[in-house]
C-alpha atoms as a PDB file:
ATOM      1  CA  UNK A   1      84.566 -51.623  28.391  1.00  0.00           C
ATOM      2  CA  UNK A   2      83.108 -50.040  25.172  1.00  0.00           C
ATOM      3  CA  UNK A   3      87.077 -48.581  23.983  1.00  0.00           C
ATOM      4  CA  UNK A   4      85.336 -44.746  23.784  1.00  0.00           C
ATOM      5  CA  UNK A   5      87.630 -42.317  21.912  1.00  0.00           C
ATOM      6  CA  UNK A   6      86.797 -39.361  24.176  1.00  0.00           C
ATOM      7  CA  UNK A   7      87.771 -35.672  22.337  1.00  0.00           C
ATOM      8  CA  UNK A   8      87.356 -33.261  24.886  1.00  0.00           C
ATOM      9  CA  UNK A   9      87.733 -29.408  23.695  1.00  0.00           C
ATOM     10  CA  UNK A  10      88.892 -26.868  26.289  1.00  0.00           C
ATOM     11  CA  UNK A  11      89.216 -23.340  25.784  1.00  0.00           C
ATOM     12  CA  UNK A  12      91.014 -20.200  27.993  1.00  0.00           C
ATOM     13  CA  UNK A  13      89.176 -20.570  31.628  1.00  0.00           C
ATOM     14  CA  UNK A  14      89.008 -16.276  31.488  1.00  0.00           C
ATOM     15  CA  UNK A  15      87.819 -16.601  28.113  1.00  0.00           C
ATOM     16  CA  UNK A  16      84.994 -18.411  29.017  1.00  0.00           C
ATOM     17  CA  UNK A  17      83.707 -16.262  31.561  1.00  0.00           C
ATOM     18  CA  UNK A  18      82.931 -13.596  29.019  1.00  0.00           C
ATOM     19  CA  UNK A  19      81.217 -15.976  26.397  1.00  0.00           C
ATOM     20  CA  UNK A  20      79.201 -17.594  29.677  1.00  0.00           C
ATOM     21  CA  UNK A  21      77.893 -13.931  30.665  1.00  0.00           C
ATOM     22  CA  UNK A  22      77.272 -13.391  26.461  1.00  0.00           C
ATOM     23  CA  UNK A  23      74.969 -16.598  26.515  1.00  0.00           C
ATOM     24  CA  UNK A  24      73.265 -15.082  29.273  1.00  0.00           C
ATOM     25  CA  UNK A  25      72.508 -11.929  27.402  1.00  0.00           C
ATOM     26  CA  UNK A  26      71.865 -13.246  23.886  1.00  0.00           C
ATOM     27  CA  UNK A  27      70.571 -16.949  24.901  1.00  0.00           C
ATOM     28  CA  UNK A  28      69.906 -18.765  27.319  1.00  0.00           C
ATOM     29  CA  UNK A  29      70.306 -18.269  32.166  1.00  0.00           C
ATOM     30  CA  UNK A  30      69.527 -21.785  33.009  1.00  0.00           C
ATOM     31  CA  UNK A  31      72.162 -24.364  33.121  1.00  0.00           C
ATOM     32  CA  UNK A  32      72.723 -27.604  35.101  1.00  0.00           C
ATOM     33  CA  UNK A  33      75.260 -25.411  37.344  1.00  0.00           C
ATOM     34  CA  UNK A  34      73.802 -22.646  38.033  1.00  0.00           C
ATOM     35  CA  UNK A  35      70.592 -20.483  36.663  1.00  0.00           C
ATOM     36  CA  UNK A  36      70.092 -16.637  36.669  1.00  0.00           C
ATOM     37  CA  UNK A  37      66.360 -15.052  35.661  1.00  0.00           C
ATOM     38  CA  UNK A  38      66.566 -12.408  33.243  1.00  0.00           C
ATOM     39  CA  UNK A  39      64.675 -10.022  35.823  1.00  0.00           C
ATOM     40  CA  UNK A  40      67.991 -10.537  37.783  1.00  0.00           C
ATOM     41  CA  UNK A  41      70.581  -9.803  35.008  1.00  0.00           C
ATOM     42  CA  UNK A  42      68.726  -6.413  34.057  1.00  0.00           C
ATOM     43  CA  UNK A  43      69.927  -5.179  37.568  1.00  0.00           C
ATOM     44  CA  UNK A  44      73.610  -6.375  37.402  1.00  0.00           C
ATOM     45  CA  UNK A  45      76.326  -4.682  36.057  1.00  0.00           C
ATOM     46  CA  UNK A  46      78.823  -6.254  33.527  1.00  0.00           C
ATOM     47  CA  UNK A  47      81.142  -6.483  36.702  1.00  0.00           C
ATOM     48  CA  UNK A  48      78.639  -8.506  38.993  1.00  0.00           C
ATOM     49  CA  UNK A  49      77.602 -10.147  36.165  1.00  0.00           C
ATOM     50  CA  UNK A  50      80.594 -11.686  35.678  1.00  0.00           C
ATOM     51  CA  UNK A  51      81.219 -12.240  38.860  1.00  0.00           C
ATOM     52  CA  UNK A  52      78.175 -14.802  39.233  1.00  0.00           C
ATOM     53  CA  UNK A  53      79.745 -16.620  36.551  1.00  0.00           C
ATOM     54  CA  UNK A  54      83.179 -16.947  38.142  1.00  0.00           C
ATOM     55  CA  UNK A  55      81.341 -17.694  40.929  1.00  0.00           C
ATOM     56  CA  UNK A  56      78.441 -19.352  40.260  1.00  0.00           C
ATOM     57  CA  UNK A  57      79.230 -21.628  36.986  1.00  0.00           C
ATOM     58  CA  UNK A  58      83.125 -21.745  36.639  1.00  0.00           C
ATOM     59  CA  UNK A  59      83.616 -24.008  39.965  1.00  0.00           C
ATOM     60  CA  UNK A  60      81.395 -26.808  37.546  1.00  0.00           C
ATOM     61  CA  UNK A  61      84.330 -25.981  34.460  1.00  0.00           C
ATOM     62  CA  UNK A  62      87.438 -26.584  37.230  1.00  0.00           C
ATOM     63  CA  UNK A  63      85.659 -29.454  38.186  1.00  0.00           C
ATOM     64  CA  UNK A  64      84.853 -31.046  34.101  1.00  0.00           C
ATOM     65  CA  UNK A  65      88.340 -29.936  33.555  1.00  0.00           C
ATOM     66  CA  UNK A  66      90.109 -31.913  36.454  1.00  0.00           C
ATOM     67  CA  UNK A  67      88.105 -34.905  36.192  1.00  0.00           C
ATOM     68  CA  UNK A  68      89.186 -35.462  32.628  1.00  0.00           C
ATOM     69  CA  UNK A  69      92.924 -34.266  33.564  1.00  0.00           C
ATOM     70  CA  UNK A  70      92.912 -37.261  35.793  1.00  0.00           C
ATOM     71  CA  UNK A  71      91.217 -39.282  33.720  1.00  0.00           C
ATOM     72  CA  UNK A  72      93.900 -38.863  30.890  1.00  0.00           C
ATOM     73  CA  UNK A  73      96.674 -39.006  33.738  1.00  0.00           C
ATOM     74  CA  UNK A  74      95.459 -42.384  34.444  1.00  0.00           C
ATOM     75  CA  UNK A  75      94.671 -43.732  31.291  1.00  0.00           C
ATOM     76  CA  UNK A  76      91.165 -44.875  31.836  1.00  0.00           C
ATOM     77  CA  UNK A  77      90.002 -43.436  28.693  1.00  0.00           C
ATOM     78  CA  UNK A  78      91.520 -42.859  25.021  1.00  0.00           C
ATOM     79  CA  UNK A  79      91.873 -38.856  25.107  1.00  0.00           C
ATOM     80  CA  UNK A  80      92.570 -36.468  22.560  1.00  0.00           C
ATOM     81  CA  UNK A  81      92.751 -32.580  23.731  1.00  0.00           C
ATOM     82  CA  UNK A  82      91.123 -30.496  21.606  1.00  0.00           C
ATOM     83  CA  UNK A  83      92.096 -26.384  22.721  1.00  0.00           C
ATOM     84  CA  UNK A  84      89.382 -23.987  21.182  1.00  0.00           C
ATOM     85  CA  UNK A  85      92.347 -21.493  20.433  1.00  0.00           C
ATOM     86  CA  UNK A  86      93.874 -23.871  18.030  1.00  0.00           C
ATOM     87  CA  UNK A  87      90.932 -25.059  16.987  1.00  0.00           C
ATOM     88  CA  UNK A  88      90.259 -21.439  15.669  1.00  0.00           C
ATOM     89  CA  UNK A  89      93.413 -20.920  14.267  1.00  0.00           C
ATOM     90  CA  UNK A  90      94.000 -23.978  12.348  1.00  0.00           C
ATOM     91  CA  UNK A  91      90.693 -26.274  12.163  1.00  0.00           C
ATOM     92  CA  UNK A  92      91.876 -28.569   9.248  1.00  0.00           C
ATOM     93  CA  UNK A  93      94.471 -29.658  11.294  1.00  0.00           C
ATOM     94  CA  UNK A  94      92.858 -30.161  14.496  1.00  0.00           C
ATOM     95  CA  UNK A  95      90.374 -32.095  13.032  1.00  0.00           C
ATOM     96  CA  UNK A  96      92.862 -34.553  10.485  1.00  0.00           C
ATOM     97  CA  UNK A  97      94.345 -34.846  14.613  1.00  0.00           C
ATOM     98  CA  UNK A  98      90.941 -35.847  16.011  1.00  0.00           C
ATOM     99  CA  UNK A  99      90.206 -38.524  12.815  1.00  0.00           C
ATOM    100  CA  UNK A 100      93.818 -39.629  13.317  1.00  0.00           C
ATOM    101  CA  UNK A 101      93.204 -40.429  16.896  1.00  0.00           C
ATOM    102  CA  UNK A 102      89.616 -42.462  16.248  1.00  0.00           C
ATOM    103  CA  UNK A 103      90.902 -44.095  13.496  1.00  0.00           C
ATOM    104  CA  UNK A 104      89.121 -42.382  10.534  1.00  0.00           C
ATOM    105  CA  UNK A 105      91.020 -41.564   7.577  1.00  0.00           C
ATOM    106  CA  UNK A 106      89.527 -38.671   5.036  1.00  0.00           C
ATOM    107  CA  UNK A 107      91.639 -37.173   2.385  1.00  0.00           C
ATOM    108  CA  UNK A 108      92.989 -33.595   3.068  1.00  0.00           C
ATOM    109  CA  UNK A 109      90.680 -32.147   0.457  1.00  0.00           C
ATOM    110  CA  UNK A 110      87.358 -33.696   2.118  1.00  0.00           C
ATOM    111  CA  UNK A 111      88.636 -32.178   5.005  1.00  0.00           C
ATOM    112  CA  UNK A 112      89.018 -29.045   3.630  1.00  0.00           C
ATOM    113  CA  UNK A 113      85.510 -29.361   2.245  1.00  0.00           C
ATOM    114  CA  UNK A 114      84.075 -30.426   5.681  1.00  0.00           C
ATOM    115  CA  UNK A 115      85.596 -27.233   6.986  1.00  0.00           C
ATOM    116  CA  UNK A 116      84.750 -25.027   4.471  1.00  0.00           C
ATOM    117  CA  UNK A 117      80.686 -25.959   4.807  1.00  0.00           C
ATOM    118  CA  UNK A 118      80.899 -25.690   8.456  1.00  0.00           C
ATOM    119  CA  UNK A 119      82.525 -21.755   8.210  1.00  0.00           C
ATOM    120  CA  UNK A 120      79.051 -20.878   6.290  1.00  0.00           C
ATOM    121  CA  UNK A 121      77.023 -22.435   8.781  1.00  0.00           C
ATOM    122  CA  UNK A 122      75.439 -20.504  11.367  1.00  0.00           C
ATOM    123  CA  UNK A 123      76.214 -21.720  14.458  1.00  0.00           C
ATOM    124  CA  UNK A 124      75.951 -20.579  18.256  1.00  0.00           C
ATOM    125  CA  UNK A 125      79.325 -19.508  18.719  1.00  0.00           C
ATOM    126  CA  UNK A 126      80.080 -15.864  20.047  1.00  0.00           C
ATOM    127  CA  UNK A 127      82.368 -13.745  18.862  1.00  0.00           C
ATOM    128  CA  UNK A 128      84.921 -16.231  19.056  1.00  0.00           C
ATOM    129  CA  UNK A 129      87.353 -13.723  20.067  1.00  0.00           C
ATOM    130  CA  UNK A 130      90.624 -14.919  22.110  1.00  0.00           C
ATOM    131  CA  UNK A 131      91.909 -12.371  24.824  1.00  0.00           C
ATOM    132  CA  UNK A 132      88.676 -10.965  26.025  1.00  0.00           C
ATOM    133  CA  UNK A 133      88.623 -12.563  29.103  1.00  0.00           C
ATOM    134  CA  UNK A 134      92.030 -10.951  30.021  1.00  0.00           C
ATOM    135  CA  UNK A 135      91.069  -8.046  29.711  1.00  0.00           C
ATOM    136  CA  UNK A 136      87.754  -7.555  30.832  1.00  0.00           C
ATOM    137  CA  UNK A 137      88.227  -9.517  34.178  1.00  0.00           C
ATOM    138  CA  UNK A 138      89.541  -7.395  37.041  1.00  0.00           C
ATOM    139  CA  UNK A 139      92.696  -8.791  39.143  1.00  0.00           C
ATOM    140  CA  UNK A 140      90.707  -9.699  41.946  1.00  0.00           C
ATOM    141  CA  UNK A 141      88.255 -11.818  39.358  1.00  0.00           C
ATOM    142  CA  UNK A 142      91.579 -13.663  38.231  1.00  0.00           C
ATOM    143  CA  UNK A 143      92.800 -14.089  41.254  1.00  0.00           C
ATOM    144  CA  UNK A 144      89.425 -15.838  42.358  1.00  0.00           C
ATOM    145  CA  UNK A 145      89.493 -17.876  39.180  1.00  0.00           C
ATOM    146  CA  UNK A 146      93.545 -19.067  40.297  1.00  0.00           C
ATOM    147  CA  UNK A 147      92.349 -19.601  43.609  1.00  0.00           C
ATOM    148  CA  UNK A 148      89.913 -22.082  42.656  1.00  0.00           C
ATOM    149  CA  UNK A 149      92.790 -23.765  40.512  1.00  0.00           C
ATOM    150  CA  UNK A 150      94.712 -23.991  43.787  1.00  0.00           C
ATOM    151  CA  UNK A 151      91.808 -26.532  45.041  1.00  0.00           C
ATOM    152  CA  UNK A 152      93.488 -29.033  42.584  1.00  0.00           C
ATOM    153  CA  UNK A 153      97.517 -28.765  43.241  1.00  0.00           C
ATOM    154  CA  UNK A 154      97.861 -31.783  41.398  1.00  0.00           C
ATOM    155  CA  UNK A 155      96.379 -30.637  37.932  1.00  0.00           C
ATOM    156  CA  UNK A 156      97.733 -28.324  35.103  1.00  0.00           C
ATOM    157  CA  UNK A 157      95.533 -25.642  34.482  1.00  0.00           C
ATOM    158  CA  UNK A 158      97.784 -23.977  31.913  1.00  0.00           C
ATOM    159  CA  UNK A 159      96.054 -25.215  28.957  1.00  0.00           C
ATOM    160  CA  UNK A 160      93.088 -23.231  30.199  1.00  0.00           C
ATOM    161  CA  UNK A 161      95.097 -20.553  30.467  1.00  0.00           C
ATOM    162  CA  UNK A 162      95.622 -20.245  34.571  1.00  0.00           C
ATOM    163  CA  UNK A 163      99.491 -19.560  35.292  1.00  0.00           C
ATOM    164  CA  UNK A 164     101.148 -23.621  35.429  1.00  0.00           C
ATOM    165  CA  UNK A 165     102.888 -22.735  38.993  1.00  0.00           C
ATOM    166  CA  UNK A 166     100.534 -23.147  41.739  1.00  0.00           C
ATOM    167  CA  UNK A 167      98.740 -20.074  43.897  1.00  0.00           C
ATOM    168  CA  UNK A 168      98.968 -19.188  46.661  1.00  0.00           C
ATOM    169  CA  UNK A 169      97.084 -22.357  48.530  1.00  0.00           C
ATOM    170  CA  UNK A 170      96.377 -20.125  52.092  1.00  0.00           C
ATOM    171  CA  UNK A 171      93.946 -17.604  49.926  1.00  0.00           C
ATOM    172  CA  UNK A 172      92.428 -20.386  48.557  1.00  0.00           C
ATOM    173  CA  UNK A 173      91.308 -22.439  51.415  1.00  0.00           C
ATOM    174  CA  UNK A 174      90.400 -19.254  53.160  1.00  0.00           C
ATOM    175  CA  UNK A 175      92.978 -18.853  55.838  1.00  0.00           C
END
């Protein structure tokens, strides 16, 4: 009705599980998904810790995720993938992408300027690290987080970094 140009920014699923449990520390425990008081945190370990947020918070990500998967899949809206990790790596060019796709043209050089003066702002991002995720989740933590993939066989959770080929769908529905 309105023609929205919807840019919707994803980053590595295991990833965020690790920056979620870092906003918790540093930040802010109450979200729309799922709170946590800090009384409660002091007596977790980094382990549980993360497992409230795979357990607690990521269902709400699968869910954001697969809603715009099928959105895009069925062309109600103008979408434009935006993945944090190239985002990171290459932000002039992700953005001249996102312009491109709402129709905005800016030279390379204001770009360049628009992403210089945004890498001297402070902002709230972590430590903006890829890979942390991988490695600080156990196996049974990522196989949780691919189980709850399985719950939507028709969507490709690869670009949040899940494996593309589907789990195993017994484990997932409990049987």
């Amino acid at each position: 009705l309105f023609n929205f140009k919807t840019v919707v920014l994803v980053r590595d699923f295991f990833d965020s599980v690790v920056s979620m449990r870092e906003h918790h520390l540093r930040e802010n425990t109450i979200h729309p998904m799922a709170m946590v008081e800090r009384d409660q945190l002091r007596g977790m370990s980094r382990h549980q810790h993360l497992w409230f947020v795979i357990r607690m918070i990521m269902p709400w990500y699968f869910s954001f995720y697969a809603s715009w998967k099928i959105a895009s899949r069925d062309k109600t809206l103008g979408i434009h993938w935006v993945n944090y990790k190239q985002l990171s790596e290459n932000p002039k060019k992700v953005l001249m992408g996102i312009l491109k796709f709402i129709g905005i043209h800016r030279s390379p050089r204001s770009i360049e300027a628009a992403v210089a003066e945004v890498s001297r702002m402070k902002t709230r991002r972590n430590v903006a690290i890829q890979g942390r995720g991988g490695q600080m989740l156990d196996s049974s933590q990522k196989i949780a987080m691919e189980e709850m993939a399985a719950f939507y066989p028709q969507i490709d959770f690869s670009q949040v970094g899940l494996p593309s080929s589907e789990p195993d769908k017994q484990n997932a529905v409990g049987n």
